[in-house]
N, C-alpha and C. Protein backbone atom coordinates (compact mmCIF):
# COMPACT_ATOMS: atom_id res chain seq x y z
N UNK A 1 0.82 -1.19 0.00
CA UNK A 1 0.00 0.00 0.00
C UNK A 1 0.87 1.26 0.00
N UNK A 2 2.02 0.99 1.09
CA UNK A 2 3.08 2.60 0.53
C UNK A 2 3.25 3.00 -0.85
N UNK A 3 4.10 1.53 -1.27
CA UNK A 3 4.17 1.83 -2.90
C UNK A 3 3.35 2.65 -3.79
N UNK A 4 2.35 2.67 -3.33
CA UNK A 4 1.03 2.91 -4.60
C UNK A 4 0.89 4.19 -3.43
N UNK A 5 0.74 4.46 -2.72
CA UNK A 5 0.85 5.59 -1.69
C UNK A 5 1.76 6.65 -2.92
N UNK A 6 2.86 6.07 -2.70
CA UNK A 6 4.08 7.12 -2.91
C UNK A 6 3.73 7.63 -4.70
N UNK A 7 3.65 6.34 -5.32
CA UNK A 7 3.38 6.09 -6.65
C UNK A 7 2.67 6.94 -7.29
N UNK A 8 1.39 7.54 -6.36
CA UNK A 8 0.35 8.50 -6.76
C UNK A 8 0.59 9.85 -6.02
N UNK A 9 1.35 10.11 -5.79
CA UNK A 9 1.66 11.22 -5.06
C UNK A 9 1.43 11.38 -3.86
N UNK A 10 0.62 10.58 -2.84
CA UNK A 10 -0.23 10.55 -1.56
C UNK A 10 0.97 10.05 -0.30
N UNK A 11 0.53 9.99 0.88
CA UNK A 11 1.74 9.90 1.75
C UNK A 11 2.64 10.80 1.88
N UNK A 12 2.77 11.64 1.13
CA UNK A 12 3.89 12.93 1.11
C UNK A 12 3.60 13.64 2.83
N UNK A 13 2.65 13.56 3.57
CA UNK A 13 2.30 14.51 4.60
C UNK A 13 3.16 13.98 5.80
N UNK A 14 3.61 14.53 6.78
CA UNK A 14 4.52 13.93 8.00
C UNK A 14 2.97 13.15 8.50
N UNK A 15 4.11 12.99 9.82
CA UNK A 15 3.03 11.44 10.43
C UNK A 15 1.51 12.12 11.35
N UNK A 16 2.34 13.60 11.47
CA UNK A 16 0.96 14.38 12.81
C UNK A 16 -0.34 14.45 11.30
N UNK A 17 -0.19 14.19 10.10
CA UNK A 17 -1.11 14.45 9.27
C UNK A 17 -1.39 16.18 8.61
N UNK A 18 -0.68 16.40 9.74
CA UNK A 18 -0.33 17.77 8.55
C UNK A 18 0.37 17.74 7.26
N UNK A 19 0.36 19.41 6.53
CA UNK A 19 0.97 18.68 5.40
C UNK A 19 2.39 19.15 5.40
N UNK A 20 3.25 18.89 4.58
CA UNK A 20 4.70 19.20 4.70
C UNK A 20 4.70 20.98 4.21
N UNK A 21 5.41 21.53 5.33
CA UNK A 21 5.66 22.84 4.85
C UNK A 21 6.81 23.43 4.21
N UNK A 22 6.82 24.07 3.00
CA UNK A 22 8.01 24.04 1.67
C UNK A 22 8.62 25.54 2.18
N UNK A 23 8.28 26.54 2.80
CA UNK A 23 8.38 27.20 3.53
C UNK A 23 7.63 28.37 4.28
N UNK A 24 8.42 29.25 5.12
CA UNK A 24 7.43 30.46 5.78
C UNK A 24 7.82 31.76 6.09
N UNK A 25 6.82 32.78 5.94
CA UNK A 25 7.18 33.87 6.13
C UNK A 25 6.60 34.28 6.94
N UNK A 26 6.97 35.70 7.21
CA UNK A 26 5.60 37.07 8.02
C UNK A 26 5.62 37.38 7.48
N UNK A 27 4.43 38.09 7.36
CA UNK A 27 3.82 39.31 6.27
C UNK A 27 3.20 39.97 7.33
N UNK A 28 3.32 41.83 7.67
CA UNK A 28 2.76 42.28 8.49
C UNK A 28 2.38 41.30 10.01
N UNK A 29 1.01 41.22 10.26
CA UNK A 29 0.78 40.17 11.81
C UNK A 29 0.29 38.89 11.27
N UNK A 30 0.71 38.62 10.26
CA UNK A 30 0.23 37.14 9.66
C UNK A 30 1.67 36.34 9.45
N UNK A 31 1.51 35.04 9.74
CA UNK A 31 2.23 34.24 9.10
C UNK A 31 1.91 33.11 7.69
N UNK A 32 2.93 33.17 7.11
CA UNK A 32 2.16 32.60 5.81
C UNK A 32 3.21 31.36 5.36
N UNK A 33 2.27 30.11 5.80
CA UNK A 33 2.91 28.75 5.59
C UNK A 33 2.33 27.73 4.31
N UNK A 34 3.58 27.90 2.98
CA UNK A 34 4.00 27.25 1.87
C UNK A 34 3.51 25.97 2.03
N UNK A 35 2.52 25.15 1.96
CA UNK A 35 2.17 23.74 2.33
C UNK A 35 2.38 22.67 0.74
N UNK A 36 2.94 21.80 0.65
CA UNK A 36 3.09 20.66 -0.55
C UNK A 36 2.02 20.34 -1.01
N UNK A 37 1.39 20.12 -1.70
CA UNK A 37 0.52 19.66 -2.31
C UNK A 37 1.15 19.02 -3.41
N UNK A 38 1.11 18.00 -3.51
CA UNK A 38 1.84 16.84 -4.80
C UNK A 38 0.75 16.46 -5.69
N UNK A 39 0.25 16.62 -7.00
CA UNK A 39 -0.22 16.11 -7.66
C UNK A 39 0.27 15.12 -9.10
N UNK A 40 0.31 14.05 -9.52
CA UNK A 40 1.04 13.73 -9.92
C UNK A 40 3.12 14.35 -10.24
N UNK A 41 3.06 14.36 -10.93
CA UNK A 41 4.82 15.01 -10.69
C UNK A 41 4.58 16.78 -10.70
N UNK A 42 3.53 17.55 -10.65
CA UNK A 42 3.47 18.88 -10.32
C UNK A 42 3.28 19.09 -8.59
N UNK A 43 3.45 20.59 -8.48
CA UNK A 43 2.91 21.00 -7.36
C UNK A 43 1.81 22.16 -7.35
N UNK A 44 0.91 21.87 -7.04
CA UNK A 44 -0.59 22.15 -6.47
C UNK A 44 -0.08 23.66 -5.62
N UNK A 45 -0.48 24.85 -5.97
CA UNK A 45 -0.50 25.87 -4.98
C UNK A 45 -1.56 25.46 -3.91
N UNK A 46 -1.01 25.54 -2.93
CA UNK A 46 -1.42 25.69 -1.29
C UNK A 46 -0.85 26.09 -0.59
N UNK A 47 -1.51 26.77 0.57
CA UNK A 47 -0.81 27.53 2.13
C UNK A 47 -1.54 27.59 2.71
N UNK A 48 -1.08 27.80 4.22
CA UNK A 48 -2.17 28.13 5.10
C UNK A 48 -1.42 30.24 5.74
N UNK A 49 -2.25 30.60 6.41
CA UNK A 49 -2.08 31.60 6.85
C UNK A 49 -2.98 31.97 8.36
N UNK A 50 -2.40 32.45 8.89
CA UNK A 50 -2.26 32.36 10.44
C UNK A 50 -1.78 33.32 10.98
N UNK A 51 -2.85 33.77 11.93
CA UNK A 51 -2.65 35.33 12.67
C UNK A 51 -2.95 34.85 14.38
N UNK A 52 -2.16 35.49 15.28
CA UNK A 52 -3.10 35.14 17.09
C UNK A 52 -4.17 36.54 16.80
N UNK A 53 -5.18 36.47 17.08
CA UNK A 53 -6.29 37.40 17.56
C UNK A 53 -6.65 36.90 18.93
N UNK A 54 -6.56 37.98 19.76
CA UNK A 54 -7.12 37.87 21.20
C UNK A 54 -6.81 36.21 22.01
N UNK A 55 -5.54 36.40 21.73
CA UNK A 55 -4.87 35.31 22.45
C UNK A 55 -5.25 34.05 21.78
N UNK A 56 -6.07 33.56 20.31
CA UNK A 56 -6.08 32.70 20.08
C UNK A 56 -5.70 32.17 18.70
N UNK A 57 -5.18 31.65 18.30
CA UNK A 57 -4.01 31.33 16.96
C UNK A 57 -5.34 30.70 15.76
N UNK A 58 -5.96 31.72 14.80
CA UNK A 58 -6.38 30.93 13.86
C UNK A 58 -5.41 31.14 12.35
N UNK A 59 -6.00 30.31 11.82
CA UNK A 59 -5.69 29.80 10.76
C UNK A 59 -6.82 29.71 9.31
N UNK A 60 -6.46 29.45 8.12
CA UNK A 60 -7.21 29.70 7.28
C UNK A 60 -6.12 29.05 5.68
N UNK A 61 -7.09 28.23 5.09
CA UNK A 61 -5.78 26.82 4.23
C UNK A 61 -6.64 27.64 2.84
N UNK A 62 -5.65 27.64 2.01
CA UNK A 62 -6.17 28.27 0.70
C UNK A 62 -5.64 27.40 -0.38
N UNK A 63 -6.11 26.93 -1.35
CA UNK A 63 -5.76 25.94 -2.61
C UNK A 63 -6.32 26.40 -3.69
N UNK A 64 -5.39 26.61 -4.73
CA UNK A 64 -5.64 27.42 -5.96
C UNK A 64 -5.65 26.30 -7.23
N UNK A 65 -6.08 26.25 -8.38
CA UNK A 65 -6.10 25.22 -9.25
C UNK A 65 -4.47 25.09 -9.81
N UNK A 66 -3.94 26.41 -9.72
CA UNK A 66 -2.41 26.70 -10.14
C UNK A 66 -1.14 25.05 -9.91
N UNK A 67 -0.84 24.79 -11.15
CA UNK A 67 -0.11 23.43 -10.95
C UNK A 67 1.29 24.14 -11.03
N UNK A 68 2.68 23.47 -10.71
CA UNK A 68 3.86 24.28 -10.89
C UNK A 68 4.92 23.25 -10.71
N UNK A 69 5.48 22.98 -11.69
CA UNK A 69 6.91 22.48 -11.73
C UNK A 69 7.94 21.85 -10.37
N UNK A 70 7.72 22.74 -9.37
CA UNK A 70 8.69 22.23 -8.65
C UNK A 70 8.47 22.76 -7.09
N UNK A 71 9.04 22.35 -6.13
CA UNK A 71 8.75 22.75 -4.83
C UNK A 71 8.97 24.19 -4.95
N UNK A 72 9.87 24.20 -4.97
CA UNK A 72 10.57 25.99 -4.90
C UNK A 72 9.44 27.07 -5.52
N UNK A 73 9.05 26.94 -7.20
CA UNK A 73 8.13 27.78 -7.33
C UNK A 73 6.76 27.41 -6.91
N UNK A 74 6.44 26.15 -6.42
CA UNK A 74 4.89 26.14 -5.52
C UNK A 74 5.06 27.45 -4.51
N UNK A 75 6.77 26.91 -3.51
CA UNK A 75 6.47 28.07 -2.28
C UNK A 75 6.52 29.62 -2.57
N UNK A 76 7.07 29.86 -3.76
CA UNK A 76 6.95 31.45 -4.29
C UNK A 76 5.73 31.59 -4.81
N UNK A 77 4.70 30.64 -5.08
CA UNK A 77 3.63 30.89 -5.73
C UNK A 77 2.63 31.02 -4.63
N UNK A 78 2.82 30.78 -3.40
CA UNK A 78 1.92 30.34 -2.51
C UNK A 78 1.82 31.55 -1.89
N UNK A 79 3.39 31.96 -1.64
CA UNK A 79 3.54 32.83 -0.37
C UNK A 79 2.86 34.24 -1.10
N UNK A 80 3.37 34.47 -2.49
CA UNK A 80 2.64 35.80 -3.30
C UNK A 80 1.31 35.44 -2.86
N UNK A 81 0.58 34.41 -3.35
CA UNK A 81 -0.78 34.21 -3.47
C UNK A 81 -1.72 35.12 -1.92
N UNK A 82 -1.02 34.43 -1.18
CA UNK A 82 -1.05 34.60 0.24
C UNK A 82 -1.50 35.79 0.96
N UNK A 83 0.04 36.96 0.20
CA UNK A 83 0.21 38.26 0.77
C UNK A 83 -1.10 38.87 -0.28
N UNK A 84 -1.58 38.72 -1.05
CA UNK A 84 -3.02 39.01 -1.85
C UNK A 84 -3.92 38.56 -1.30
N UNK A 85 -4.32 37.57 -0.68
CA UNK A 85 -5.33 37.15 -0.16
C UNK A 85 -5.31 38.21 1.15
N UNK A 86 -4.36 38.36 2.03
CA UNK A 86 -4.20 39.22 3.02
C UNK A 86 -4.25 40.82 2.62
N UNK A 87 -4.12 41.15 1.66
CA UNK A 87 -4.14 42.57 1.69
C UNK A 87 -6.06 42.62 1.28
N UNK A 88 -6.70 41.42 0.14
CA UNK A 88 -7.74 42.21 -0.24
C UNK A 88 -8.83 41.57 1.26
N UNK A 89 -8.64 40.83 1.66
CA UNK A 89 -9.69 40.13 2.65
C UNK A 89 -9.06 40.40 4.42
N UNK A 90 -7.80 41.05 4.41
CA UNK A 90 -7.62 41.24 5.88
C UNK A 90 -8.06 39.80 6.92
N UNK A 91 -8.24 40.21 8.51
CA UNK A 91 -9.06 39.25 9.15
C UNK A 91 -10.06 38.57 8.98
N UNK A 92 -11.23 39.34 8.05
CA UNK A 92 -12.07 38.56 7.39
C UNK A 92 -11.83 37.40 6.81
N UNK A 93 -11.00 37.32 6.66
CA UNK A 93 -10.87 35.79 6.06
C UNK A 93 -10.59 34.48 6.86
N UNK A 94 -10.94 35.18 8.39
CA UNK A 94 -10.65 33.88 9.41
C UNK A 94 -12.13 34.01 9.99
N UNK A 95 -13.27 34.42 9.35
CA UNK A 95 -14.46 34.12 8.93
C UNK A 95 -15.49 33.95 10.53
């Protein structure tokens, strides 16, 4: 079952079931975390982004149809994506 796991792109996530993070920044009071998304041999834009409000840490996972060549430009594609999502939707977007 790994085999065919790995084979299809799946299993890529560490063991807590999160997904692997390609990297991270700050942007202003947000943090903005590059997440893997493997789809066959591309990478899938995804991130999550994450602010504390009033002592409590939310979060908010964004996935774009955008496919991309390689880890490196997923996490430049993610983290741009990101700092746009944060400038036009602010806190609102932790809903």
């Amino acid at each position: 079952m790994s085999f065919l796991k790995k084979l299809f792109g799946m299993g890529n996530e560490p063991a807590s079931g999160e997904p692997k993070v390609l990297g991270e920044e700050h942007h202003l009071d947000y943090v903005i975390k590059a997440t893997e998304m493997k789809v066959g041999s591309e990478y899938q834009l995804s991130g999550i982004i994450e602010k504390e409000i009033d002592g409590e840490l939310k979060s908010s996972t964004f996935i774009r149809a955008d496919r991309l060549g390689s880890p490196e430009m997923a996490k430049s594609a993610a983290i741009d994506k990101a700092k746009q999502i944060i400038k036009e939707q602010g806190d609102s977007l932790f809903g």
